[in-house]
C-alpha atoms as a PDB file:
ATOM      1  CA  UNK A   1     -21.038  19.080  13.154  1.00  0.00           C
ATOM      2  CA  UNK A   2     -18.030  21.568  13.317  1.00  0.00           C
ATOM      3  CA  UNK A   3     -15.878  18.865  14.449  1.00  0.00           C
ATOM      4  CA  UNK A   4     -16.719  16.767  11.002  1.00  0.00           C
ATOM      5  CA  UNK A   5     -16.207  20.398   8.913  1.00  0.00           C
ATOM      6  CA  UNK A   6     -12.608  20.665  10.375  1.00  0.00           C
ATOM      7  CA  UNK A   7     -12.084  17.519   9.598  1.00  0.00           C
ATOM      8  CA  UNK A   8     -13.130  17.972   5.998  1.00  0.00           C
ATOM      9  CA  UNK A   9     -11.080  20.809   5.917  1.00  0.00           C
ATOM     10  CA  UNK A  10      -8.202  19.330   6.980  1.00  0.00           C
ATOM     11  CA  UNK A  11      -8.477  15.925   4.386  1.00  0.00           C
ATOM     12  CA  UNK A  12      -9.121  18.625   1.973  1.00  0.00           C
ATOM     13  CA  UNK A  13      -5.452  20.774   3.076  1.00  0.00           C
ATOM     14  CA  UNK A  14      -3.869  17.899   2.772  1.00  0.00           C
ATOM     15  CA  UNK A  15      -4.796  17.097  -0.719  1.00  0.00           C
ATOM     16  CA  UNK A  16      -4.412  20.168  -2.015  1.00  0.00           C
ATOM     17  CA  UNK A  17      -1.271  20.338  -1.094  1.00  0.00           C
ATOM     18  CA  UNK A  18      -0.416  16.854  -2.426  1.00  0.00           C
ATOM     19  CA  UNK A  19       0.448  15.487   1.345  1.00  0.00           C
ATOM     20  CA  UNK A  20      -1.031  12.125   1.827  1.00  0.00           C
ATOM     21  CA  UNK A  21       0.538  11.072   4.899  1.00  0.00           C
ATOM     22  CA  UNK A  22       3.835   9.498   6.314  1.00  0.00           C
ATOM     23  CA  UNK A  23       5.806   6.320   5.522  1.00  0.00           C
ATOM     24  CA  UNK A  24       8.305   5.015   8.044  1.00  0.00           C
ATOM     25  CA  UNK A  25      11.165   3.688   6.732  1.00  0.00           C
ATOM     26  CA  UNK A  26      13.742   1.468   7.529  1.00  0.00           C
ATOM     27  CA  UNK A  27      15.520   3.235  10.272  1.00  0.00           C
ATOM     28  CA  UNK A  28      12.548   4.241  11.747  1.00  0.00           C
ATOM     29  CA  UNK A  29      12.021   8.126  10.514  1.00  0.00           C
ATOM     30  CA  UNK A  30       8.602   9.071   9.306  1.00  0.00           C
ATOM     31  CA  UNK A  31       8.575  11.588   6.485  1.00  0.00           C
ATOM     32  CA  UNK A  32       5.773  12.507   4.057  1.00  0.00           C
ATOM     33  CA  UNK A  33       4.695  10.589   1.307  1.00  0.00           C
ATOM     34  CA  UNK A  34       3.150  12.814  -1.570  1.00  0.00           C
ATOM     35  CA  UNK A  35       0.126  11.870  -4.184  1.00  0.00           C
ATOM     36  CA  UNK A  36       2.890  12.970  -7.342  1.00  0.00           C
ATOM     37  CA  UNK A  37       6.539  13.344  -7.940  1.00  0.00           C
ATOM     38  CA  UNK A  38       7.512  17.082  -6.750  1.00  0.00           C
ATOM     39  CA  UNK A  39       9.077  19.425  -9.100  1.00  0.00           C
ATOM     40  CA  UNK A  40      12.871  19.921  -9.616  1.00  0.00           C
ATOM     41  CA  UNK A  41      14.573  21.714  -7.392  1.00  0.00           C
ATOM     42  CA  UNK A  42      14.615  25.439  -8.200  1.00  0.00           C
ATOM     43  CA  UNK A  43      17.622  27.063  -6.911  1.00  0.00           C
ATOM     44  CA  UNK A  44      18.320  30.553  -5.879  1.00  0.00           C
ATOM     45  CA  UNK A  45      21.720  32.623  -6.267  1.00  0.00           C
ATOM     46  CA  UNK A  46      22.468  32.094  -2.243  1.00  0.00           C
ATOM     47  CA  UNK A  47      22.168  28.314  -1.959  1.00  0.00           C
ATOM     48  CA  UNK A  48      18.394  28.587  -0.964  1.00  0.00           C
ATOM     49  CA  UNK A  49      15.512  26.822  -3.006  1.00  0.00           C
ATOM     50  CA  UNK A  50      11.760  27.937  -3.662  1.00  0.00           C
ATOM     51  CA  UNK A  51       9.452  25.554  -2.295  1.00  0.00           C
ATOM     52  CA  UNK A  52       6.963  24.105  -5.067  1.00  0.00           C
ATOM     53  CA  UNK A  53       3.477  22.367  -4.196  1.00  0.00           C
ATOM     54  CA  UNK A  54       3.953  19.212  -3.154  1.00  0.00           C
ATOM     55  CA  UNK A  55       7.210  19.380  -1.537  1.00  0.00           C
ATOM     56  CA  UNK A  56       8.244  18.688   2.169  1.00  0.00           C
ATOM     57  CA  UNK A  57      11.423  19.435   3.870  1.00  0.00           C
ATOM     58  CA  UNK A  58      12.610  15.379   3.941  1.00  0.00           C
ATOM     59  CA  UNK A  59      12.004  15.628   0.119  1.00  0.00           C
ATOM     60  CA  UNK A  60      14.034  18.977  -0.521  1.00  0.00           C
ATOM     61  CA  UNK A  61      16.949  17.156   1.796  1.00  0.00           C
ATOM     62  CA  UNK A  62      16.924  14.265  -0.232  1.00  0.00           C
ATOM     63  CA  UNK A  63      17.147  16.021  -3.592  1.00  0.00           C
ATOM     64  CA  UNK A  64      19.520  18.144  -2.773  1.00  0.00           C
ATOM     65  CA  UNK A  65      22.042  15.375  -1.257  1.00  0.00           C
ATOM     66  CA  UNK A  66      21.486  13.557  -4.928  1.00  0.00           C
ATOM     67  CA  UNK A  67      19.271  10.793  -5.597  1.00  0.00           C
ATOM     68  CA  UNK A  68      21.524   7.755  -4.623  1.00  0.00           C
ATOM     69  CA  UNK A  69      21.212   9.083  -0.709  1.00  0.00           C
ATOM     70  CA  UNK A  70      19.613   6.763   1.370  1.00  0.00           C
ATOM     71  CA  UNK A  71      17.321   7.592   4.402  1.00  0.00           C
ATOM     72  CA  UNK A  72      20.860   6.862   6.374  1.00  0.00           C
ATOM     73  CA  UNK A  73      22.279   9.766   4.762  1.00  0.00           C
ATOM     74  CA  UNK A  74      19.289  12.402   4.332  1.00  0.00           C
ATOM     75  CA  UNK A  75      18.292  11.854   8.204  1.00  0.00           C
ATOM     76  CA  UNK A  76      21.432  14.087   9.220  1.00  0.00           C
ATOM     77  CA  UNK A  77      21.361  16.362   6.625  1.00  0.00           C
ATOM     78  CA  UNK A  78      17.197  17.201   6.701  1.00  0.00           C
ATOM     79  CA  UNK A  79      17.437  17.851  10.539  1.00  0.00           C
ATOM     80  CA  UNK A  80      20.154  20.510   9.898  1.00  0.00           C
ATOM     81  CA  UNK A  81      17.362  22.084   7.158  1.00  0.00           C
ATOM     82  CA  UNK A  82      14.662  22.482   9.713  1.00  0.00           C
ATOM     83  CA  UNK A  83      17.077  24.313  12.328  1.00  0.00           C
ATOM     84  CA  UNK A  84      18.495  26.366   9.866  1.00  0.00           C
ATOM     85  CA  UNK A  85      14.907  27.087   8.516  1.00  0.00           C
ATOM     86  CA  UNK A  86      12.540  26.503  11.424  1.00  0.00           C
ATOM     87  CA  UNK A  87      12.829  30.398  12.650  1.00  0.00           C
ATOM     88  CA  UNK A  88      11.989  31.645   8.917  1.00  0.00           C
ATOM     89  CA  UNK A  89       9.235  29.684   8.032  1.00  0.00           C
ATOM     90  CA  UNK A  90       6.034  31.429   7.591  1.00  0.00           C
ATOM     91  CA  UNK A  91       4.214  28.811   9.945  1.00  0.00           C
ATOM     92  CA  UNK A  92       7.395  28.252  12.352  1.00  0.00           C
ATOM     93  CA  UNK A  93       6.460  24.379  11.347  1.00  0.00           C
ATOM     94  CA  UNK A  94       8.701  22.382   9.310  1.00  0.00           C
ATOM     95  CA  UNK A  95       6.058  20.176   9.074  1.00  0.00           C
ATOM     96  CA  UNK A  96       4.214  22.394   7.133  1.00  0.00           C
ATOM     97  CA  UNK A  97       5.500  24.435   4.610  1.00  0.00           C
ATOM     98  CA  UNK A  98       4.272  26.856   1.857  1.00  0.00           C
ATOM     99  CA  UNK A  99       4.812  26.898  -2.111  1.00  0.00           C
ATOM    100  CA  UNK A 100       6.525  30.074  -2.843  1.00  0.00           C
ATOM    101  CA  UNK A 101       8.722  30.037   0.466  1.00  0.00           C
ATOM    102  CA  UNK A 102      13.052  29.658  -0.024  1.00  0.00           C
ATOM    103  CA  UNK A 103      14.065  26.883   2.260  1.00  0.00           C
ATOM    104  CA  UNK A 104      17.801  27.719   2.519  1.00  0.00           C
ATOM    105  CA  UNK A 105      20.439  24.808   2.322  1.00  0.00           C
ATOM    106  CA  UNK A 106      22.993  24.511   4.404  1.00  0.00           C
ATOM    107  CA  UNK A 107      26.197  22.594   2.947  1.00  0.00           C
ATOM    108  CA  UNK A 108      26.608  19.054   2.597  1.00  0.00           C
ATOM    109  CA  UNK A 109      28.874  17.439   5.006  1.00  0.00           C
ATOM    110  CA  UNK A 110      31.451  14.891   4.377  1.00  0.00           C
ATOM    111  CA  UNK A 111      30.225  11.875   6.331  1.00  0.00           C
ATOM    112  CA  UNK A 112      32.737  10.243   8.661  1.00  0.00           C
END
């Protein structure tokens, strides 16, 4: 019985915060899909952003880069956002982070 309540729990975490899972695209990286289209981008003064329900780290990347990016370009880019951010996360997970929390943004490289 516990077992099924955790996994209750769990379906119910992960619609509440608008995760439904992960789609695997083209080139082979998985990144979250979510139930509805996130926010816009909220920026703060030192080139950070407040995360807003619904959003994911892939998703942030991707905005950020602009919305002609493909998965090509964001891969790069969204692994340099969880290193920066990784150590300042309030659950050390980029897999799961919190509305309310500034993801900071490195700057966009030139691709060679």
């Amino acid at each position: 019985m516990t077992r099924v309540l955790a996994i209750v729990a769990l379906v119910g975490l992960f619609m509440a915060t608008g995760v439904a899972g992960a789609e695997t695209t083209t080139t082979g990286i998985r990144h979250p899909i979510t139930l509805e289209p996130g926010p816009t981008e909220k920026p703060v003064a030192d080139g950070s952003v407040v995360v807003e329900r619904g959003d994911h780290l892939w998703k942030i990347s991707a905005r950020h880069i602009g919305p002609e990016a493909t998965d090509g370009e964001v891969a790069p880019y969204w692994r340099e956002v969880i290193t920066v951010n990784t150590p300042h996360l309030r659950s050390g997970d980029p897999d799961l982070i919190f509305p309310g929390e500034v993801v900071r943004l490195p700057a966009i490289r030139e691709q060679p």
